[in-house]
Protein backbone atom coordinates (compact mmCIF):
# COMPACT_ATOMS: atom_id res chain seq x y z
CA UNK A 1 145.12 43.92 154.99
CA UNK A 2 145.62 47.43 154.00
CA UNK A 3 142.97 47.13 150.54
CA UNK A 4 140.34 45.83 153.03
CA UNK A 5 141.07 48.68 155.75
CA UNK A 6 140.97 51.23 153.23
CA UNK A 7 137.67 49.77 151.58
CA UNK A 8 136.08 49.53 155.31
CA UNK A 9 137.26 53.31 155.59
CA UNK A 10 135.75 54.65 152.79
CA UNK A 11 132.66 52.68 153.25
CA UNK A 12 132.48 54.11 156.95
CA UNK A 13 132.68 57.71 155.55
CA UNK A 14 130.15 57.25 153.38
CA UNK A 15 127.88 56.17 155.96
CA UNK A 16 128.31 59.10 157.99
CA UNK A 17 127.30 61.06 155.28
CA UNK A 18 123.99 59.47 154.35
CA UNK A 19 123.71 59.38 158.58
CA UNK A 20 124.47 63.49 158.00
CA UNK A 21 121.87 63.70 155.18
CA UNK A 22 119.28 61.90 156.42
CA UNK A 23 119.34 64.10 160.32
CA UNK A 24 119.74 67.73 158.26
CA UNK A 25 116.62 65.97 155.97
CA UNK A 26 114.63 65.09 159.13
CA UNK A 27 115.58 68.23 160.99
CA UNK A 28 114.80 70.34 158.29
CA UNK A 29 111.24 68.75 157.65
CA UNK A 30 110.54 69.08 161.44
CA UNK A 31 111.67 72.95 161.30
CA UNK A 32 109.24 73.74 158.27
CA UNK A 33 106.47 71.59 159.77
CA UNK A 34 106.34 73.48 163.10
CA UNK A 35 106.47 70.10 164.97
CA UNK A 36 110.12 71.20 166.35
CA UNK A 37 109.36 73.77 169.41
CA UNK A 38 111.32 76.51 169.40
CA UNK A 39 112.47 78.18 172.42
CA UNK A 40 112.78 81.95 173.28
CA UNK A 41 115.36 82.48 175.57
CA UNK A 42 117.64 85.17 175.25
CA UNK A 43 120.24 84.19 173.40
CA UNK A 44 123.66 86.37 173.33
CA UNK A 45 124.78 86.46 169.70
CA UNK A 46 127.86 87.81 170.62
CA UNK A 47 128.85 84.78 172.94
CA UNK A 48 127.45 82.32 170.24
CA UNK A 49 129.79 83.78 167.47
CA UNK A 50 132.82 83.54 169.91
CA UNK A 51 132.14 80.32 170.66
CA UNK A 52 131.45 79.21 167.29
CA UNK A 53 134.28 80.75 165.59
CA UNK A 54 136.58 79.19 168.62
CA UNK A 55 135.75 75.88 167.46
CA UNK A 56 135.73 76.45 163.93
CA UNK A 57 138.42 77.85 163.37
CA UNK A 58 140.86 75.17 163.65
CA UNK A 59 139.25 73.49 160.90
CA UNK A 60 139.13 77.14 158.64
CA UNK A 61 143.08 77.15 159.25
CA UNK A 62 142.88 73.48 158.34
CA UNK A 63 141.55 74.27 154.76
CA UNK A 64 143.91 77.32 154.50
CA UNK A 65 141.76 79.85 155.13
CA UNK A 66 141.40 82.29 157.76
CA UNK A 67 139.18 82.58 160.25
CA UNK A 68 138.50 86.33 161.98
CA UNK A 69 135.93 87.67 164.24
CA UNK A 70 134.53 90.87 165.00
CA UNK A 71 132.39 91.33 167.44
CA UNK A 72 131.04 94.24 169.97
CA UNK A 73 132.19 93.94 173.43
CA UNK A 74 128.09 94.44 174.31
CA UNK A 75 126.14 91.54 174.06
CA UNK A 76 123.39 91.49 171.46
CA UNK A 77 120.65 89.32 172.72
CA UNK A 78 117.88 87.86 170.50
CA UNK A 79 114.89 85.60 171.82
CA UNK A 80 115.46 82.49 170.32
CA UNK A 81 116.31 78.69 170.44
CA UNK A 82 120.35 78.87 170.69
CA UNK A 83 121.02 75.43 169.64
CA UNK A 84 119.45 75.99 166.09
CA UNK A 85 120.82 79.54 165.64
CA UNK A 86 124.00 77.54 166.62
CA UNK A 87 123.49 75.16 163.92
CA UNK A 88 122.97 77.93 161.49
CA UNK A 89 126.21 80.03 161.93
CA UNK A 90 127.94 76.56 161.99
CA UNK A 91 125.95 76.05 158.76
CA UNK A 92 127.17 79.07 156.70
CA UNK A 93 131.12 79.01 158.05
CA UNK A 94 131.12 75.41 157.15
CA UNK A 95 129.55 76.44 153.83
CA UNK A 96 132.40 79.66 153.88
CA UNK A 97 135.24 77.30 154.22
CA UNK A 98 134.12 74.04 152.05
CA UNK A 99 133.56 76.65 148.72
CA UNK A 100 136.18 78.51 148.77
CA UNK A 101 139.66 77.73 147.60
CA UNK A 102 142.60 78.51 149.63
CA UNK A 103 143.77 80.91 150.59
CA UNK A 104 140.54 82.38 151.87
CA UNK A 105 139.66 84.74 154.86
CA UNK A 106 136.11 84.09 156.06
CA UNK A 107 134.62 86.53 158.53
CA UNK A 108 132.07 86.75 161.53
CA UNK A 109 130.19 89.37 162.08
CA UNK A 110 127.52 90.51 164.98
CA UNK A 111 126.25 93.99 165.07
CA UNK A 112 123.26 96.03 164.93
CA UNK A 113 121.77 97.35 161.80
CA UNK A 114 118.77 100.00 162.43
CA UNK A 115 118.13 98.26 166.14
CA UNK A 116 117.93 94.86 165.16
CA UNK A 117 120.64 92.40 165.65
CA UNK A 118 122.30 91.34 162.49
CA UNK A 119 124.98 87.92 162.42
CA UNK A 120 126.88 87.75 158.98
CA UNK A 121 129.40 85.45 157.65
CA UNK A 122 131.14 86.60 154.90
CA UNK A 123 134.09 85.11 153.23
CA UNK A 124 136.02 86.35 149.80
CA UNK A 125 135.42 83.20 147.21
CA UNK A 126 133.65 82.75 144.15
CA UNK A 127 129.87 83.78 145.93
CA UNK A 128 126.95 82.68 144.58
CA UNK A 129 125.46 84.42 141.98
CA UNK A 130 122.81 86.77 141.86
CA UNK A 131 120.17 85.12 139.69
CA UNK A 132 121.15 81.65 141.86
CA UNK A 133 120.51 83.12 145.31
CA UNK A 134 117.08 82.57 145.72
CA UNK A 135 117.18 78.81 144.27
CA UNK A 136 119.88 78.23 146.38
CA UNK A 137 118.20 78.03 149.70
CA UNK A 138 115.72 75.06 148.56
CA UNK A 139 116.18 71.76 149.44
CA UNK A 140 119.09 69.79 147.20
CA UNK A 141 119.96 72.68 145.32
CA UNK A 142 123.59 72.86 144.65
CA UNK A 143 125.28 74.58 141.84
CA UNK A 144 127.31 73.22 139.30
CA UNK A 145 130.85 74.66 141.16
CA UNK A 146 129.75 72.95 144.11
CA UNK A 147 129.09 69.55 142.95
CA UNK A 148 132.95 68.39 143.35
CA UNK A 149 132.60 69.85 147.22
CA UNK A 150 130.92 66.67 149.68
CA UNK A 151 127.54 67.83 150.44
CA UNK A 152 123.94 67.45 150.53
CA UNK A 153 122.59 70.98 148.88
CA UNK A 154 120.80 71.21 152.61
CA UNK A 155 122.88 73.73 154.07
CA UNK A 156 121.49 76.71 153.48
CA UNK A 157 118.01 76.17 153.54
CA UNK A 158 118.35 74.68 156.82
CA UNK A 159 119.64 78.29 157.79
CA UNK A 160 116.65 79.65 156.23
CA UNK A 161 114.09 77.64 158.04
CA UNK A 162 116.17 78.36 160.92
CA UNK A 163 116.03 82.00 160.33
CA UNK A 164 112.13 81.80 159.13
CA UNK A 165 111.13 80.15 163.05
CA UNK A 166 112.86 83.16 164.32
CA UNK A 167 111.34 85.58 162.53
CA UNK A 168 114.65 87.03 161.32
CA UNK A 169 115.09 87.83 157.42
CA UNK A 170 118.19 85.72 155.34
CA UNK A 171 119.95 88.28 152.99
CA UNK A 172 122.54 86.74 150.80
CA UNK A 173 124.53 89.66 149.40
CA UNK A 174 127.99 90.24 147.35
CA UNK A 175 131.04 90.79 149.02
CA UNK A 176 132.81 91.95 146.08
CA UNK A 177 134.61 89.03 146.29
CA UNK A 178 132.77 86.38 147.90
CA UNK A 179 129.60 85.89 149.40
CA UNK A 180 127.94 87.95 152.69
CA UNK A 181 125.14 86.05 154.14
CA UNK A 182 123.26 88.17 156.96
CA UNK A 183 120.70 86.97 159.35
CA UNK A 184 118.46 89.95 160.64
CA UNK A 185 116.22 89.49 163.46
CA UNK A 186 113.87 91.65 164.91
CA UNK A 187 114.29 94.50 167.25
CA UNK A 188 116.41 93.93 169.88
CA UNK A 189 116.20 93.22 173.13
CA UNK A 190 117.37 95.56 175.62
CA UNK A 191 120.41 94.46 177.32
CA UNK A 192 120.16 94.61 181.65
């Protein structure tokens, strides 16, 4: 009957997302506990963004938003593991398009600041706060305009451990409107 398949439905979403919680939970802990190795291959940021945004984006124009790109046409290589700096631009567009209400245009970014590579997602919703940015990459922090948004308050500081193994510094900024979050790595490698 329809009841039950709707009950079975609902049930089986909320499964997934204690399935969700529980891996960013377990991935997270083995990220801050060094028992996750990291690689350092060079990784080309500029090929990860287009990639990223090329699957994402779908889902942005999904939610009503945009979803826009800018990139160099060199690459901008980084040593690092490119499955968890994949996670972590997936991380913050996710976090880009879930928060803010449509219509929104969410941006990626990948550039160099000063020699060292710099990815940024920036979008033009409510942003976070000031006084709330550093609280808001712990563990199960989510604030109060976020609580009717599905979500585990994991998100971001899974991009910040992510950021932390690669030595790169998280910089959560205003975007007067909307939020700019910047990861900035190290000096970077020269391109053959």
């Amino acid at each position: 009957p329809a009841d039950a398949r709707r009950e079975i439905g609902s049930a089986l979403m909320d499964i997934d997302a204690i399935s969700a919680t529980f891996d960013a939970i377990l991935r997270l802990a083995r990220l801050q506990s060094g028992t996750v190795g990291r690689r350092h291959d060079p990784v080309d940021l500029v090929r990860l963004a287009a990639s990223i945004g090329e699957i994402l984006q779908p889902s942005a124009e999904e939610a009503g938003h945009t979803l826009d790109i800018d990139l160099p046409a060199a690459p901008v290589r980084v040593p690092g593991d490119e499955d968890l700096l994949a996670q972590a631009l997936t991380n913050l567009v996710v976090n880009a398009v879930e928060h803010c209400p449509p219509p929104a245009s969410v941006r990626i970014e990948v550039g160099l600041r000063a020699n060292r590579p710099v990815l940024t997602v920036s979008d033009n919703g409510p942003g976070i706060p000031e006084a709330d940015r550093g609280p808001v990459l712990e563990r199960f922090v989510r604030l109060d305009a976020s609580r009717s948004v599905p979500g585990t308050g994991l998100g971001l500081s899974l991009v910040s451990a992510i950021a932390e193994l690669h030595q790169a510094t998280l910089v959560l900024q205003d975007n007067a409107p909307g939020l700019r979050v910047s990861i900035l790595f190290p000096a970077a490698l020269t391109n053959p």
